[in-house]
C-alpha atoms as a PDB file:
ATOM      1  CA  UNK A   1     -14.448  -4.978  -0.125  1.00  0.00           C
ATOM      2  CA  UNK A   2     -15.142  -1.638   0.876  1.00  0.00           C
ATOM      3  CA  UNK A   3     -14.608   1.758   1.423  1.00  0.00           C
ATOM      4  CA  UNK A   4     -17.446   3.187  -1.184  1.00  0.00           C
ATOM      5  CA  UNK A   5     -19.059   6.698  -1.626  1.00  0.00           C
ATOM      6  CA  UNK A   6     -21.756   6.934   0.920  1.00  0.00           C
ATOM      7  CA  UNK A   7     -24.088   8.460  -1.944  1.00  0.00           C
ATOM      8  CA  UNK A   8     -23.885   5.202  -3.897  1.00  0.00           C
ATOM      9  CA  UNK A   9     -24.781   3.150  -1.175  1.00  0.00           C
ATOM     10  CA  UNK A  10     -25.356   3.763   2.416  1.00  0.00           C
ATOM     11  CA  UNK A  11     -22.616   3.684   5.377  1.00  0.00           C
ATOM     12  CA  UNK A  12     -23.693   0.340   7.079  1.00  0.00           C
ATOM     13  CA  UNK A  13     -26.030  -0.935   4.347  1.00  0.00           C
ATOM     14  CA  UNK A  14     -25.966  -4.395   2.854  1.00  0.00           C
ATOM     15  CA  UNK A  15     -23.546  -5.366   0.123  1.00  0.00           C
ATOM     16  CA  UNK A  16     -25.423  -5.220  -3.193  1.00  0.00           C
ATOM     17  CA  UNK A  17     -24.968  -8.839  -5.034  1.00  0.00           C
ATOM     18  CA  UNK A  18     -25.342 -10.942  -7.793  1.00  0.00           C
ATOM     19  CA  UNK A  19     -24.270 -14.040  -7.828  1.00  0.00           C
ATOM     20  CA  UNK A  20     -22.843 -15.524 -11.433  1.00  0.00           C
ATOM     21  CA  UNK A  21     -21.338 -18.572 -12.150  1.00  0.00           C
ATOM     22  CA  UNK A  22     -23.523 -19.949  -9.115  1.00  0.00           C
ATOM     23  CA  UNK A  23     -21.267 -19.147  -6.759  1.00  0.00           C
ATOM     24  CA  UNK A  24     -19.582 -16.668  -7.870  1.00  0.00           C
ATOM     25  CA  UNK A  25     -19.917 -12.684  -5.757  1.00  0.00           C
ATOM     26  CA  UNK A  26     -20.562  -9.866  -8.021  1.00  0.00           C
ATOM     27  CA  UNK A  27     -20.687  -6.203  -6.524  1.00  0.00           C
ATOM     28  CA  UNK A  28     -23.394  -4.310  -8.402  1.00  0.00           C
ATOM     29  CA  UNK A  29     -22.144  -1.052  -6.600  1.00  0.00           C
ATOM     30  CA  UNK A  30     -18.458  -1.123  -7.673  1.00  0.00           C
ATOM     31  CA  UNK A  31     -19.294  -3.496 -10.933  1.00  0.00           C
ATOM     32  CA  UNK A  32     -16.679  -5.918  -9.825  1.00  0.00           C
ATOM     33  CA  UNK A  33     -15.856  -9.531  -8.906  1.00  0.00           C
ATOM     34  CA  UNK A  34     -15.114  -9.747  -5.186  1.00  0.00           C
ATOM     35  CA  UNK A  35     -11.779 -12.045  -6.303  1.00  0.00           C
ATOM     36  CA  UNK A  36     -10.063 -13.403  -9.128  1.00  0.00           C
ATOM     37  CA  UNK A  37     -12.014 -15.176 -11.765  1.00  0.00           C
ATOM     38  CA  UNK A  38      -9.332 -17.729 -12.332  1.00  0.00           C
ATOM     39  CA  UNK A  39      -8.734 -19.027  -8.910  1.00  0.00           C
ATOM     40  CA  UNK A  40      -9.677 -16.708  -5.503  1.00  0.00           C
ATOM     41  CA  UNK A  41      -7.604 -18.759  -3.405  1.00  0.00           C
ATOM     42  CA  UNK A  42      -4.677 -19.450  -5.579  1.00  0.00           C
ATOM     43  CA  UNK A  43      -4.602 -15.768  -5.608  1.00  0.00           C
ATOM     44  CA  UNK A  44      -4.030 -15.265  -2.244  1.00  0.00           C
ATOM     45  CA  UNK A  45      -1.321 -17.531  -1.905  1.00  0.00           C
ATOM     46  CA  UNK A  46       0.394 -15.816  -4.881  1.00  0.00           C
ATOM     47  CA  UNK A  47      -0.502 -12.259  -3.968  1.00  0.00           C
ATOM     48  CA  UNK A  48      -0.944 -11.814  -0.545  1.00  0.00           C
ATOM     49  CA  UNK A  49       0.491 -14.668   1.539  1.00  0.00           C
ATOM     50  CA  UNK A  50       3.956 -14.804  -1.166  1.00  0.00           C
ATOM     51  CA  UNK A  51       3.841 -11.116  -1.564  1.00  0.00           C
ATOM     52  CA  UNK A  52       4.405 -10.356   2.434  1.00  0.00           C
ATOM     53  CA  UNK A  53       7.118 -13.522   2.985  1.00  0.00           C
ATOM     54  CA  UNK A  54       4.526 -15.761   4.630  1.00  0.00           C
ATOM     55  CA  UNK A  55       4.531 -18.325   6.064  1.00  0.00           C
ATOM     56  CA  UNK A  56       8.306 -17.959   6.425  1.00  0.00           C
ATOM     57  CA  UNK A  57       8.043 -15.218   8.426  1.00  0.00           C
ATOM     58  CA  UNK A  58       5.703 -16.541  11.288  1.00  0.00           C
ATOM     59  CA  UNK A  59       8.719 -17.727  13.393  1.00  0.00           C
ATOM     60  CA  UNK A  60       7.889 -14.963  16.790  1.00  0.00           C
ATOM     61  CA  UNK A  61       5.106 -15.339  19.404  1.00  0.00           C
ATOM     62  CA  UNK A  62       2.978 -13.237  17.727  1.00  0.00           C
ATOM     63  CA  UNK A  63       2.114 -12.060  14.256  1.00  0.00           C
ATOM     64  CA  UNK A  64      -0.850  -9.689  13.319  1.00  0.00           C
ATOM     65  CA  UNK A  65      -1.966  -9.135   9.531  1.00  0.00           C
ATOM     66  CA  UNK A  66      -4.201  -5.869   8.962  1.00  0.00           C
ATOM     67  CA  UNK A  67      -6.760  -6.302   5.585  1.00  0.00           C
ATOM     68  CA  UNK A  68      -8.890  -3.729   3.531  1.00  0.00           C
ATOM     69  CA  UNK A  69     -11.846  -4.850   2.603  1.00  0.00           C
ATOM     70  CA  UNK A  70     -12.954  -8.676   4.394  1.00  0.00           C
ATOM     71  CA  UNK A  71     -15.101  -8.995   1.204  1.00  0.00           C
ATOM     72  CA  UNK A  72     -15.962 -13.332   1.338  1.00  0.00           C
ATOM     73  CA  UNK A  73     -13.291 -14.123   4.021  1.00  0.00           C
ATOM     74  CA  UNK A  74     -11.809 -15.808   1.488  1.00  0.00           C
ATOM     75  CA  UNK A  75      -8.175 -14.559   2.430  1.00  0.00           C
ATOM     76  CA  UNK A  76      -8.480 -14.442   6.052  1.00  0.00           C
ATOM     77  CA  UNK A  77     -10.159 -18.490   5.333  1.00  0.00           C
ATOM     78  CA  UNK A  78      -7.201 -19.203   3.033  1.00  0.00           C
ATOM     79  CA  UNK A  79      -5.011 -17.563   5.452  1.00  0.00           C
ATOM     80  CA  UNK A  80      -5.836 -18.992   8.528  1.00  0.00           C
ATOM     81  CA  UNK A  81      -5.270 -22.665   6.675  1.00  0.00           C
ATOM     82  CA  UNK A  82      -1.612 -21.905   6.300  1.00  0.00           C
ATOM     83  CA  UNK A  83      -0.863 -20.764   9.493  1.00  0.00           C
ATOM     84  CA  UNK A  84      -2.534 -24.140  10.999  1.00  0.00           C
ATOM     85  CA  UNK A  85       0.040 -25.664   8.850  1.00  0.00           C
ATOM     86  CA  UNK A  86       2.348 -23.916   9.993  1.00  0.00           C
ATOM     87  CA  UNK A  87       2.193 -22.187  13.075  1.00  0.00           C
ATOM     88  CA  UNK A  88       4.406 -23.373  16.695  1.00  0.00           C
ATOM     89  CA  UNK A  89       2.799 -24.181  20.050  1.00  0.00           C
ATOM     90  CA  UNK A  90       2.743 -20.576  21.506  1.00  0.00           C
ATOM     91  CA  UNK A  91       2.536 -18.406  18.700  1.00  0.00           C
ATOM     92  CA  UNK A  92      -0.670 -16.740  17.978  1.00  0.00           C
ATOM     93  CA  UNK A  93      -2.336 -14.835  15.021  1.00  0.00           C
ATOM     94  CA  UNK A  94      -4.600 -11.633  15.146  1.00  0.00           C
ATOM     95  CA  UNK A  95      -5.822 -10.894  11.817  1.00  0.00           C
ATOM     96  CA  UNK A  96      -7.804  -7.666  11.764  1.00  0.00           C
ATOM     97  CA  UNK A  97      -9.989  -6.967   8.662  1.00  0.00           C
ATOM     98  CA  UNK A  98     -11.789  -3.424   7.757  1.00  0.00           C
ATOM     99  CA  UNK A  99     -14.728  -3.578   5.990  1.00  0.00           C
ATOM    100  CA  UNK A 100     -17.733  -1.200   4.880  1.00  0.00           C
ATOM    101  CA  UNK A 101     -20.408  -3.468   4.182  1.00  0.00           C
ATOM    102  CA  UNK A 102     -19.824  -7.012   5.982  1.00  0.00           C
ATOM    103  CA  UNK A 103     -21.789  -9.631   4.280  1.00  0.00           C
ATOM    104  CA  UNK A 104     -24.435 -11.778   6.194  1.00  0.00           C
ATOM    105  CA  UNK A 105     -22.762 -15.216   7.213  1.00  0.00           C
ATOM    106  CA  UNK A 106     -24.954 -17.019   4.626  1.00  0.00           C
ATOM    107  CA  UNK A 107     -23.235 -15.372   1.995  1.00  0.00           C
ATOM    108  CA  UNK A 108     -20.056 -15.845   3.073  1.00  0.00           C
ATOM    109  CA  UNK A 109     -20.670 -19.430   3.282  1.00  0.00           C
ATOM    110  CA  UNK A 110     -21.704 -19.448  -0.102  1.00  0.00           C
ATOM    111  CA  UNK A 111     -18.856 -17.770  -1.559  1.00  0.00           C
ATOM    112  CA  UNK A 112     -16.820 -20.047  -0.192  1.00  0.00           C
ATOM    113  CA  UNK A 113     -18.371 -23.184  -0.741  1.00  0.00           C
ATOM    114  CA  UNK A 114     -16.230 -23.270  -4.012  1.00  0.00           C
ATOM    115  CA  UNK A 115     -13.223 -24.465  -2.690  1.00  0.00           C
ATOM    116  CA  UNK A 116     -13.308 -27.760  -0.521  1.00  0.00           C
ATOM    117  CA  UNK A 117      -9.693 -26.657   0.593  1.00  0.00           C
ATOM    118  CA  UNK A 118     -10.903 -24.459   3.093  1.00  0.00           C
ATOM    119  CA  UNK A 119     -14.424 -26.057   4.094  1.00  0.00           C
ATOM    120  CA  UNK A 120     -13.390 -26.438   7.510  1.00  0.00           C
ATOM    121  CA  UNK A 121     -12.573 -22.829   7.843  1.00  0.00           C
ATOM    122  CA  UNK A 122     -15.495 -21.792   6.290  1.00  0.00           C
ATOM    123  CA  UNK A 123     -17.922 -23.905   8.516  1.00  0.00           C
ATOM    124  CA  UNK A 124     -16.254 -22.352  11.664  1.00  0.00           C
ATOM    125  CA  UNK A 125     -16.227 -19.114  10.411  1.00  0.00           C
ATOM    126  CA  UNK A 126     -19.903 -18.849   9.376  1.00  0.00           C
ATOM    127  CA  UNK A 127     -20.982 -20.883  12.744  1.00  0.00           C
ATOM    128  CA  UNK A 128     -19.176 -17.796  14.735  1.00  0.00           C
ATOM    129  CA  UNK A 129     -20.197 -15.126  12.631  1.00  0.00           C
ATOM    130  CA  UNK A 130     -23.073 -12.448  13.961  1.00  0.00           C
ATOM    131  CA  UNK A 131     -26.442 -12.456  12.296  1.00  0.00           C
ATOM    132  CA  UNK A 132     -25.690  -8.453  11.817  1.00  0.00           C
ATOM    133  CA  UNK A 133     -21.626  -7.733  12.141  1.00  0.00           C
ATOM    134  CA  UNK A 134     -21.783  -4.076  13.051  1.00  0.00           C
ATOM    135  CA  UNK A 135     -18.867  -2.422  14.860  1.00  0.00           C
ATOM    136  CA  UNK A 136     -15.831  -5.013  15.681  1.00  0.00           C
ATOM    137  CA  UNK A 137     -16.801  -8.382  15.256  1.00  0.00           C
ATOM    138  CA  UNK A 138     -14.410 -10.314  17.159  1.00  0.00           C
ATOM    139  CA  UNK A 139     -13.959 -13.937  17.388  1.00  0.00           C
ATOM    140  CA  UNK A 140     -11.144 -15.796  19.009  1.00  0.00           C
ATOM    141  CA  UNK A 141     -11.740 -18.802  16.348  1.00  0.00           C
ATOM    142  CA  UNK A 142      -9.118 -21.136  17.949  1.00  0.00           C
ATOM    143  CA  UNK A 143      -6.967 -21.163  20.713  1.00  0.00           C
ATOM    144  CA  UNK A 144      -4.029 -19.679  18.144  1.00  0.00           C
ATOM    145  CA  UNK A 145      -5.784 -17.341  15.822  1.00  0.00           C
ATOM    146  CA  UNK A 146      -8.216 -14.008  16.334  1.00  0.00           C
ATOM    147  CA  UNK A 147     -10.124 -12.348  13.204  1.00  0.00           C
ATOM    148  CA  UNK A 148     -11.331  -8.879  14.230  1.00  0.00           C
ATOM    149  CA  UNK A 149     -13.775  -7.694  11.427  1.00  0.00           C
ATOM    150  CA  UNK A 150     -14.116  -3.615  12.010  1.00  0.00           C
ATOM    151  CA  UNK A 151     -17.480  -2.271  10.338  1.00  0.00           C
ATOM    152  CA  UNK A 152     -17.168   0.981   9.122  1.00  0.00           C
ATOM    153  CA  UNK A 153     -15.309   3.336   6.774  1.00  0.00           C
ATOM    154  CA  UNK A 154     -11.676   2.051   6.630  1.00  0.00           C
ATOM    155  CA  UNK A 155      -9.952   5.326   7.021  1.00  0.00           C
ATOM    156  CA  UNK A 156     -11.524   5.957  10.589  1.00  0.00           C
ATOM    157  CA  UNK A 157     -11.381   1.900  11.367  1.00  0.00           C
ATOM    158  CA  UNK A 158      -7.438   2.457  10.821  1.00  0.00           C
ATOM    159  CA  UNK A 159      -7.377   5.831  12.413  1.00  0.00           C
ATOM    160  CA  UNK A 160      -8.208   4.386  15.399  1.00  0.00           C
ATOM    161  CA  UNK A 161      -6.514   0.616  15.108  1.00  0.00           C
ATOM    162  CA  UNK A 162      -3.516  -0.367  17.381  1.00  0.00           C
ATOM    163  CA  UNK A 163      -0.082  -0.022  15.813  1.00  0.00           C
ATOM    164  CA  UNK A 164       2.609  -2.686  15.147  1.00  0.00           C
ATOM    165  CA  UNK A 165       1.172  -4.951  12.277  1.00  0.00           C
ATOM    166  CA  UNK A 166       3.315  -6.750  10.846  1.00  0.00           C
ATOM    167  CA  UNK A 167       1.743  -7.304   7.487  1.00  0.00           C
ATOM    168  CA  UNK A 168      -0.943  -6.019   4.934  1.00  0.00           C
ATOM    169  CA  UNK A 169      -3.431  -7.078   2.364  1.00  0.00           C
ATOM    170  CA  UNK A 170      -4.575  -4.402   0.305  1.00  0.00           C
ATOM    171  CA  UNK A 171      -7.475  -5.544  -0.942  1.00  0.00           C
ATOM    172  CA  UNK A 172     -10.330  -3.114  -2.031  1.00  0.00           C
ATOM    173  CA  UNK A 173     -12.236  -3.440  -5.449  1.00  0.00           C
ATOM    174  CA  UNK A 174      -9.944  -1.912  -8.327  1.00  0.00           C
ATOM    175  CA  UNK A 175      -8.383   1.274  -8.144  1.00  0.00           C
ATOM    176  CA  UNK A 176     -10.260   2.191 -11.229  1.00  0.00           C
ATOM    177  CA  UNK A 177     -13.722   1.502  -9.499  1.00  0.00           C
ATOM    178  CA  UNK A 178     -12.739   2.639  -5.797  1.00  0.00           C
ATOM    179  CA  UNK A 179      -9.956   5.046  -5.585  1.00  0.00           C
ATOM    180  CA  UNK A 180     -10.611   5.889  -1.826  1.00  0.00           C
ATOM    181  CA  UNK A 181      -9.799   2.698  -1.006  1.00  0.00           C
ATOM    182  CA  UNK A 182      -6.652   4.225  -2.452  1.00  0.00           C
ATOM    183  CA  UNK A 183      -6.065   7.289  -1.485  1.00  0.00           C
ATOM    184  CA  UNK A 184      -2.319   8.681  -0.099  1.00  0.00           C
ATOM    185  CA  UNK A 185      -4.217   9.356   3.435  1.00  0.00           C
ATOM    186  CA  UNK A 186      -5.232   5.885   3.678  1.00  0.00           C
ATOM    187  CA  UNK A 187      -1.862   4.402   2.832  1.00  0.00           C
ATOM    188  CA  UNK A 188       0.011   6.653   4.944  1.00  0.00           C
ATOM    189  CA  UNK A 189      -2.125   5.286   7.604  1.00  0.00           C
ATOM    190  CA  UNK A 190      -1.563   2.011   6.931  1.00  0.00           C
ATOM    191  CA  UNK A 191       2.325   2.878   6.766  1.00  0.00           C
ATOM    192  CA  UNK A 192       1.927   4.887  10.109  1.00  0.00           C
ATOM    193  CA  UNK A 193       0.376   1.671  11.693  1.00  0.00           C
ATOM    194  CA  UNK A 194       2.762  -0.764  10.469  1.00  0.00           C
ATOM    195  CA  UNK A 195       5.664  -1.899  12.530  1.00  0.00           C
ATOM    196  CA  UNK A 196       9.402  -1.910  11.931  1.00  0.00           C
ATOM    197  CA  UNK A 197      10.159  -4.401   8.384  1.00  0.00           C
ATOM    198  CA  UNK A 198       6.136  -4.642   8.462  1.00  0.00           C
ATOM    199  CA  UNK A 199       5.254  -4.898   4.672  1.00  0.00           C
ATOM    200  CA  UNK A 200       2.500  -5.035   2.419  1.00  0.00           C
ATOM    201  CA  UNK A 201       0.802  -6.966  -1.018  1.00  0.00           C
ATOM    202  CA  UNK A 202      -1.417  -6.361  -3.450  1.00  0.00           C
ATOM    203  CA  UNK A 203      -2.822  -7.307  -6.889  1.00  0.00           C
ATOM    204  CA  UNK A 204      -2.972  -3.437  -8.116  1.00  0.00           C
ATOM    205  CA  UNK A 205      -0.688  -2.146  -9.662  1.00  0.00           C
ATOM    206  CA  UNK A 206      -1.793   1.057 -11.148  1.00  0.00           C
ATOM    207  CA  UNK A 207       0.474   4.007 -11.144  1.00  0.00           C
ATOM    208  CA  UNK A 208      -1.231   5.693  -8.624  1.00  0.00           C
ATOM    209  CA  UNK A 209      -1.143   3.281  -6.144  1.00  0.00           C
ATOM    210  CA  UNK A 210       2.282   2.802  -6.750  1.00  0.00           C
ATOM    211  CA  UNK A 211       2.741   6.600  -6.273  1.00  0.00           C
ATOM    212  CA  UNK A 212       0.504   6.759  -2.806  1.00  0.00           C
ATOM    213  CA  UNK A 213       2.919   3.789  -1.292  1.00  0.00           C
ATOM    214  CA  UNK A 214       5.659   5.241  -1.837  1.00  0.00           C
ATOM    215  CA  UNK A 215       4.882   8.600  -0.632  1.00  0.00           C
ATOM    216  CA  UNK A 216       3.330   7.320   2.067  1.00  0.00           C
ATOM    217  CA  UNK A 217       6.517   5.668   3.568  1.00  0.00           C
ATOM    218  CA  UNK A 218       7.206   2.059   1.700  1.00  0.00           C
ATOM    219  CA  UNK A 219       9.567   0.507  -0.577  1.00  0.00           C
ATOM    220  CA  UNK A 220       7.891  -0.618  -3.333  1.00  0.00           C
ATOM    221  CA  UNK A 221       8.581  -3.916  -5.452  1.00  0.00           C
ATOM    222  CA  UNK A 222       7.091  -5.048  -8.628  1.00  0.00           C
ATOM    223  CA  UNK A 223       6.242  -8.471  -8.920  1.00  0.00           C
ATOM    224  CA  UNK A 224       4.473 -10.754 -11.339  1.00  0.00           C
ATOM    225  CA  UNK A 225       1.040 -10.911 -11.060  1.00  0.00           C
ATOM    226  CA  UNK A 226      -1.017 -13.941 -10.473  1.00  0.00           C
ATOM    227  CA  UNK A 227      -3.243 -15.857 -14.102  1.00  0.00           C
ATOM    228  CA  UNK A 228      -1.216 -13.774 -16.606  1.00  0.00           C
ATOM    229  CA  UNK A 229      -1.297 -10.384 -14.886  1.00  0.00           C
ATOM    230  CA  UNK A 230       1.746  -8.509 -15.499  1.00  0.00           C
ATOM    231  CA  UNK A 231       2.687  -7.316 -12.509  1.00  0.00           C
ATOM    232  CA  UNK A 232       1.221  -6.430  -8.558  1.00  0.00           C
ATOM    233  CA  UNK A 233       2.674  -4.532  -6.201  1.00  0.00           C
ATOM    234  CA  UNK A 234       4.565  -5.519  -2.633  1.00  0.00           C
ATOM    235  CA  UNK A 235       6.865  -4.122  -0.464  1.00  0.00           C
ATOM    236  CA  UNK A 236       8.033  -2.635   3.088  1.00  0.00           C
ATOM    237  CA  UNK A 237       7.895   0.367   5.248  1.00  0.00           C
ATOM    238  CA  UNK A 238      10.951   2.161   4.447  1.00  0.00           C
ATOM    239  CA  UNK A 239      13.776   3.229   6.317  1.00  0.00           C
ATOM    240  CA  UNK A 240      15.079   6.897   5.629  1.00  0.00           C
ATOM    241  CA  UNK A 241      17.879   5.436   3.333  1.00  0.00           C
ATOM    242  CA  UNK A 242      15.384   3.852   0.924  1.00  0.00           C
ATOM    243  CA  UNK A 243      12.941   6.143   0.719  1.00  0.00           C
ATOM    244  CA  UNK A 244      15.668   8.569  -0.337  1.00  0.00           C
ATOM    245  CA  UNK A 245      16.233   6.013  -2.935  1.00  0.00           C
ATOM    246  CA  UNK A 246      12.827   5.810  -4.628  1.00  0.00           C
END
């Protein structure tokens, strides 16, 4: 899920896995699970989809959602389930992912192959997907909804991304195991790219982090976490007023 030193492995390289559990995605590099233990997709819905006011707040034309670190696709899959649910004739969803080391579409089908909820997703999404996802992958996967997959290092990917999104999922391996994924120059990017009220969620919630949102433009709110976690992090680009608050 991504952004990694490029001595550990290299810039473009496969993902280094083992698989536990059966189907289960371990990252040998970072020494982490790619999602929660207890339940991936109840995650997202807790962290990521709660955390930024959705689906509630898909009620304009468009929406797009910006993502560190695609990892399994299980929160775009889980995501893009939702807004089926959900969405209006008309309205569309661009959901833009930025990811080091894509896995091969065989693996993502096998990562999610543990939750019938989203087997539909999954079988279009590993259908579409490239035999090798290098630069943007793009693929218009129904008439309403985009995924954009950018292949690289995330701080250049968001360097050079459009403005405007509306929401966030911060979603690299732990803080403790991938700080650059972290960093204050990659939130304030992700701050600078964000549109007016555009707000972000995530299961960290290490001080640092903390610290790097909020100096990097957001208002930050505590939340409980998801299984038993204490607490994860969400909030929204700031207006002058608030950040004088924090």
């Amino acid at each position: 899920m991504t952004d990694v030193n490029p001595d550990q492995i290299g810039a473009g390289a496969p993902q280094p896995l083992e698989w536990r559990d059966g189907d289960m995605p371990y990252s040998t590099a970072f020494g982490d699970h790619f999602y929660c233990q207890t339940d991936g997709r109840l995650e997202c819905g807790h962290v990521f989809l709660a955390g930024n006011g959705l689906p509630e707040r898909w009620n304009g034309q468009r929406f797009r959602i910006g993502e560190l670190g695609f990892g399994t696709g299980l929160n775009f899959a889980e995501t893009w389930r939702q807004w089926k649910l959900h969405r209006a004739d008309g309205q569309h969803l661009h959901f833009t992912s930025f990811e080091l080391h894509p896995m091969r579409g065989e693996e993502i089908g096998r990562a999610l192959s543990h939750w019938p909820e989203i087997d539909a997703e999954r079988q279009v999404l590993t259908a579409a997907w490239p035999e090798i996802p290098v630069g943007i992958v793009r693929l218009d996967l129904d008439a309403q909804t985009t995924l954009s997959v950018v292949c690289g290092y995330a701080l250049d990917g968001v360097a050079a991304a459009e403005d405007d999104f509306d929401a966030w999922y911060l979603d690299g391996f732990a803080p403790s195991r991938n700080s650059d994924m972290w960093s204050e120059e990659l939130m304030r990017l992700v701050c600078e790219k964000s549109a007016a009220g555009g707000t972000f969620a995530t299961y960290a919630a290490a001080g640092f982090v903390r610290r790097n949102l909020i100096a990097a433009g957001f208002a930050v709110e505590r939340r409980q976490g998801f299984a038993g976690k204490r607490e994860m992090l969400c909030g929204i680009k700031a207006s002058p007023s608030q950040r004088a608050d924090q």
